[in-house]
C-alpha atoms as a PDB file:
ATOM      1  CA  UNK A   1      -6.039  68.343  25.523  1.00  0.00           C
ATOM      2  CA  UNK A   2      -7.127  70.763  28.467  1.00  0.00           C
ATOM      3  CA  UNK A   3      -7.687  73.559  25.490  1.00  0.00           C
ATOM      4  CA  UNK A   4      -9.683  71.846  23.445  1.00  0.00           C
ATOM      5  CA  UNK A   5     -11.862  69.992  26.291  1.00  0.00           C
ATOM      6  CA  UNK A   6     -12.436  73.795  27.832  1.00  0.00           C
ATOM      7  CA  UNK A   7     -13.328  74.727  23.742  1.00  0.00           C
ATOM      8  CA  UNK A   8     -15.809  72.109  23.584  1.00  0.00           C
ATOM      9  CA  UNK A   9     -17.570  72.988  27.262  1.00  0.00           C
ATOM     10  CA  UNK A  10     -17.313  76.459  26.341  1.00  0.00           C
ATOM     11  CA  UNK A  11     -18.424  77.108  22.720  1.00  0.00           C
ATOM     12  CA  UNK A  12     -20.104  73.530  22.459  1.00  0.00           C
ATOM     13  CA  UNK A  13     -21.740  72.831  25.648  1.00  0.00           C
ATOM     14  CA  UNK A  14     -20.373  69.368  26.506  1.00  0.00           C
ATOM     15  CA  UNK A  15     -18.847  68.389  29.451  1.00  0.00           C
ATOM     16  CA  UNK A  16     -15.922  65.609  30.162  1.00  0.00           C
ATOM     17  CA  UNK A  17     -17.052  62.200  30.651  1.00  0.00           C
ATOM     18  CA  UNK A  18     -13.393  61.073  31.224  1.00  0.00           C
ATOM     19  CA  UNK A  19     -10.328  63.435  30.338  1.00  0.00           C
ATOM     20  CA  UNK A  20      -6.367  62.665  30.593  1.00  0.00           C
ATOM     21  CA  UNK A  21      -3.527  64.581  28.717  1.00  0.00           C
ATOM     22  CA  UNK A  22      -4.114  62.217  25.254  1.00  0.00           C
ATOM     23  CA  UNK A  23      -7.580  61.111  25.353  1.00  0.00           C
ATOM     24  CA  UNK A  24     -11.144  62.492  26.633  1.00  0.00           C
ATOM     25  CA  UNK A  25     -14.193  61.477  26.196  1.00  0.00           C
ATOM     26  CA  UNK A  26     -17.074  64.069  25.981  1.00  0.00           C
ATOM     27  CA  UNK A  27     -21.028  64.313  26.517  1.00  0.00           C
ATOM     28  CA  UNK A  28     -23.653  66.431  25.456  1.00  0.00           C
ATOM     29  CA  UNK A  29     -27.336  65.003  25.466  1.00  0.00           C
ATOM     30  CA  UNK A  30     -26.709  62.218  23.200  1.00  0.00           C
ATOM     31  CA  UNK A  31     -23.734  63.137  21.664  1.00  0.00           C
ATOM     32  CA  UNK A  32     -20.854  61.965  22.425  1.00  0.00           C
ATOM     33  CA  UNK A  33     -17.378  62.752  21.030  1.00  0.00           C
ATOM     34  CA  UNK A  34     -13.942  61.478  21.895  1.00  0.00           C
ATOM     35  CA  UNK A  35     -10.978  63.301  21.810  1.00  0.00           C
ATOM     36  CA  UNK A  36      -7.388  62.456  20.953  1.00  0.00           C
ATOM     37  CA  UNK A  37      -4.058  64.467  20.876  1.00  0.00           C
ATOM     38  CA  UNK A  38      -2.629  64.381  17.441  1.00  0.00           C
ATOM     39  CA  UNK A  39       1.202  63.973  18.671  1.00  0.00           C
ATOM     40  CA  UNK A  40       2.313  60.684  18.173  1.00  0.00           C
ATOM     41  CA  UNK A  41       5.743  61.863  16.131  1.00  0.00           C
ATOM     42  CA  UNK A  42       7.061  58.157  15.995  1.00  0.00           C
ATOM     43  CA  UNK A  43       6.338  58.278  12.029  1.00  0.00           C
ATOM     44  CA  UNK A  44       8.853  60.905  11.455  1.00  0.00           C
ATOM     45  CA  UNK A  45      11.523  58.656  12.894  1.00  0.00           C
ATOM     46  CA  UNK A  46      10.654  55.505  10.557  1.00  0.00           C
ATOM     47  CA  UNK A  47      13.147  54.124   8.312  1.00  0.00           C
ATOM     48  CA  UNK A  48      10.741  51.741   5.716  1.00  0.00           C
ATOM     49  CA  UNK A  49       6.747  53.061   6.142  1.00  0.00           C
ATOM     50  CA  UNK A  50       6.415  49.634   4.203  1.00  0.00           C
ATOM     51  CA  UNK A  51       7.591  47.570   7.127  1.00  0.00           C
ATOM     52  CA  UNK A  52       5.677  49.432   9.784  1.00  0.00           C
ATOM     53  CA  UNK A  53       2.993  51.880   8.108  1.00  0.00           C
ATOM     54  CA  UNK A  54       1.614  54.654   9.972  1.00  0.00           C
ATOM     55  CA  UNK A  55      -1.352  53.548  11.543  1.00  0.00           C
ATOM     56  CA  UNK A  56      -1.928  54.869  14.818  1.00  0.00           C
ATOM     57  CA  UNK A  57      -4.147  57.169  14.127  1.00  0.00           C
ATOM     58  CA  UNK A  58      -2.526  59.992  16.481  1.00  0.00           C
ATOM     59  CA  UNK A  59       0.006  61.167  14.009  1.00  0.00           C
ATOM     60  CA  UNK A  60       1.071  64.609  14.536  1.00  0.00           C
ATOM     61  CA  UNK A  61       0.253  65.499  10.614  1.00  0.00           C
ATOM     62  CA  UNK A  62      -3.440  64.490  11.683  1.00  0.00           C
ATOM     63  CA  UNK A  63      -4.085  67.670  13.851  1.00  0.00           C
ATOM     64  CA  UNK A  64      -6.758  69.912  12.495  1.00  0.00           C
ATOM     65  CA  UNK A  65      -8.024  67.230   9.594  1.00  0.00           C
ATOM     66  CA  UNK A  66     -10.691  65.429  11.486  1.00  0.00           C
ATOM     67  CA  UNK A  67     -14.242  65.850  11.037  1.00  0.00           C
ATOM     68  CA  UNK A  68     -17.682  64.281  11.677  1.00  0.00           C
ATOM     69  CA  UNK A  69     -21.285  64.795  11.351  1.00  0.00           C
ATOM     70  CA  UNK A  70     -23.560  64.532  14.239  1.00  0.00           C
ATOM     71  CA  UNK A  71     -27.742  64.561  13.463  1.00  0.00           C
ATOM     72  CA  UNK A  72     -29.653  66.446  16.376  1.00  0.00           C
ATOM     73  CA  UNK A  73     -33.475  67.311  16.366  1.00  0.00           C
ATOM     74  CA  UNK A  74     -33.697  70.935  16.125  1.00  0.00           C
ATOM     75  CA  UNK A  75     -30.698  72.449  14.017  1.00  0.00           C
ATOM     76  CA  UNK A  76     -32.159  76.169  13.842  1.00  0.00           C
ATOM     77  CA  UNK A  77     -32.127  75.882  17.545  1.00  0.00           C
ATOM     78  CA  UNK A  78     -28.045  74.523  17.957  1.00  0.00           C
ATOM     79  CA  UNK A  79     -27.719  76.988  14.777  1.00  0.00           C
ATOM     80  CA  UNK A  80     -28.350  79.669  16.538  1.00  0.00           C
ATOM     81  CA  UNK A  81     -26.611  78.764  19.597  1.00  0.00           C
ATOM     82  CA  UNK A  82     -23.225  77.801  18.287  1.00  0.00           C
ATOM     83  CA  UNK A  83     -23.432  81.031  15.837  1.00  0.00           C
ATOM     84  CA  UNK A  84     -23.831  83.198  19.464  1.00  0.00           C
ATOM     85  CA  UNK A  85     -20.857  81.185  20.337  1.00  0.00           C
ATOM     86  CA  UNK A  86     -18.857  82.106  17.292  1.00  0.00           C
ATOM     87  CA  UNK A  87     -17.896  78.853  16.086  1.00  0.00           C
ATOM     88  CA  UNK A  88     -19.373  78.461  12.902  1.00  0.00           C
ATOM     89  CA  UNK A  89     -17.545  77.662   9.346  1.00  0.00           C
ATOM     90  CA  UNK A  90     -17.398  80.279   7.476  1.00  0.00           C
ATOM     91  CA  UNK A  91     -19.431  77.748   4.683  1.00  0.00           C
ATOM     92  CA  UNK A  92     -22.358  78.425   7.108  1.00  0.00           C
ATOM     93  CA  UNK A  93     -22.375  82.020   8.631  1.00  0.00           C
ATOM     94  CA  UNK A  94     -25.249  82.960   6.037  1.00  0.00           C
ATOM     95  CA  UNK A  95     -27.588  80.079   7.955  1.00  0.00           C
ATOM     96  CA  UNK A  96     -28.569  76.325   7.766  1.00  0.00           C
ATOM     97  CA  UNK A  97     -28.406  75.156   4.174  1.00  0.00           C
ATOM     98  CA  UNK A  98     -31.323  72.536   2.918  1.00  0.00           C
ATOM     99  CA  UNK A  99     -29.542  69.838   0.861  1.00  0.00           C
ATOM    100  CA  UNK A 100     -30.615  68.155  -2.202  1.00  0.00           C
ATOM    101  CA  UNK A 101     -30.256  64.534  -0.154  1.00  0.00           C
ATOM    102  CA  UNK A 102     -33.025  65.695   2.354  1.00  0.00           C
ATOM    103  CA  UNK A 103     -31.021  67.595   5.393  1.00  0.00           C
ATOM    104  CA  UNK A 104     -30.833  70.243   7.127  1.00  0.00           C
ATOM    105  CA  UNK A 105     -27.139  71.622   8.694  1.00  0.00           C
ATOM    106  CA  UNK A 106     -24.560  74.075   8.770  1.00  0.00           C
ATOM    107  CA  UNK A 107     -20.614  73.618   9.986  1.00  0.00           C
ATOM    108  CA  UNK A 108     -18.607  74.381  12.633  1.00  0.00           C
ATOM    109  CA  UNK A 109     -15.205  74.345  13.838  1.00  0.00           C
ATOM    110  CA  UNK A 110     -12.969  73.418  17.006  1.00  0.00           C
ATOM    111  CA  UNK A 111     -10.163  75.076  18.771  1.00  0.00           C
ATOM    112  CA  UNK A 112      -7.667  72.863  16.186  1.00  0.00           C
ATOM    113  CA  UNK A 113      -9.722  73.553  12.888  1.00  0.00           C
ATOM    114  CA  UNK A 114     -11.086  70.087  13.084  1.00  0.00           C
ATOM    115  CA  UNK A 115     -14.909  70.324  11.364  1.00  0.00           C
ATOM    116  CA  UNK A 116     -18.270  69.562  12.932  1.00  0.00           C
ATOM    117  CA  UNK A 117     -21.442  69.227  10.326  1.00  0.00           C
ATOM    118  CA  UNK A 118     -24.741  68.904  12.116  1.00  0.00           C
ATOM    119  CA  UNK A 119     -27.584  68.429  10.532  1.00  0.00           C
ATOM    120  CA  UNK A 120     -31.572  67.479  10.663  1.00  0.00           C
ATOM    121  CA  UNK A 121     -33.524  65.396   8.773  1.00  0.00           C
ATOM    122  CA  UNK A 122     -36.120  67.409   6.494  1.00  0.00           C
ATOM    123  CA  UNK A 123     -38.455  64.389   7.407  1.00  0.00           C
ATOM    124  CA  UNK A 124     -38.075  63.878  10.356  1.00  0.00           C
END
């Protein structure tokens, strides 16, 4: 957790809100993001998944498959920031990509792989 909350205030800007070895909570403007360590192993252990599913949403297998989108106001500006900071996708090293449904973004990544899409509004 102390890796990935020093990736964030590093390459992302945000700073810890709250931070303990499983869980942090982290703030940037308006943004804010929590964290949680993907190393609850209990499901390997498990007998019948039918009688108690997996469902804690910690699960070891989980590392590296988050993602989420987060809208800003001015993604050239974070654009160029984050791509100084070398923490792009390579699905957006070429620049922000106009969509057909009216956005602006690009994609980055975290320490663990897990994707970050942000993206403007074309209108506003």
């Amino acid at each position: 957790m102390s890796a990935a909350v020093a990736w964030y205030r590093e390459r992302f800007g945000f700073e810890a809100r709250h931070e303990t070895d499983g869980f942090s909570v982290l703030v940037r403007d308006e943004a804010i993001v929590h964290l949680w360590a993907a190393s609850d192993e209990s499901w390997r252990s498990r007998e019948d998944l039918s009688q108690q599913p997996i469902r804690s949403g910690a699960e070891s297998f989980l590392a590296g498959t988050a993602s989420c989108r987060i809208e800003v106001e001015d993604v050239g500006a974070l654009f160029d920031e984050l791509s100084a900071a070398r923490v792009l996708h390579s699905v957006s090293v070429a620049g922000v990509t106009v969509t057909d449904f009216g956005t602006r973004e690009f994609a980055t990544v975290d320490l663990d792989n897990n994707a970050l899409a942000f993206f403007s509004r074309e209108n506003g």
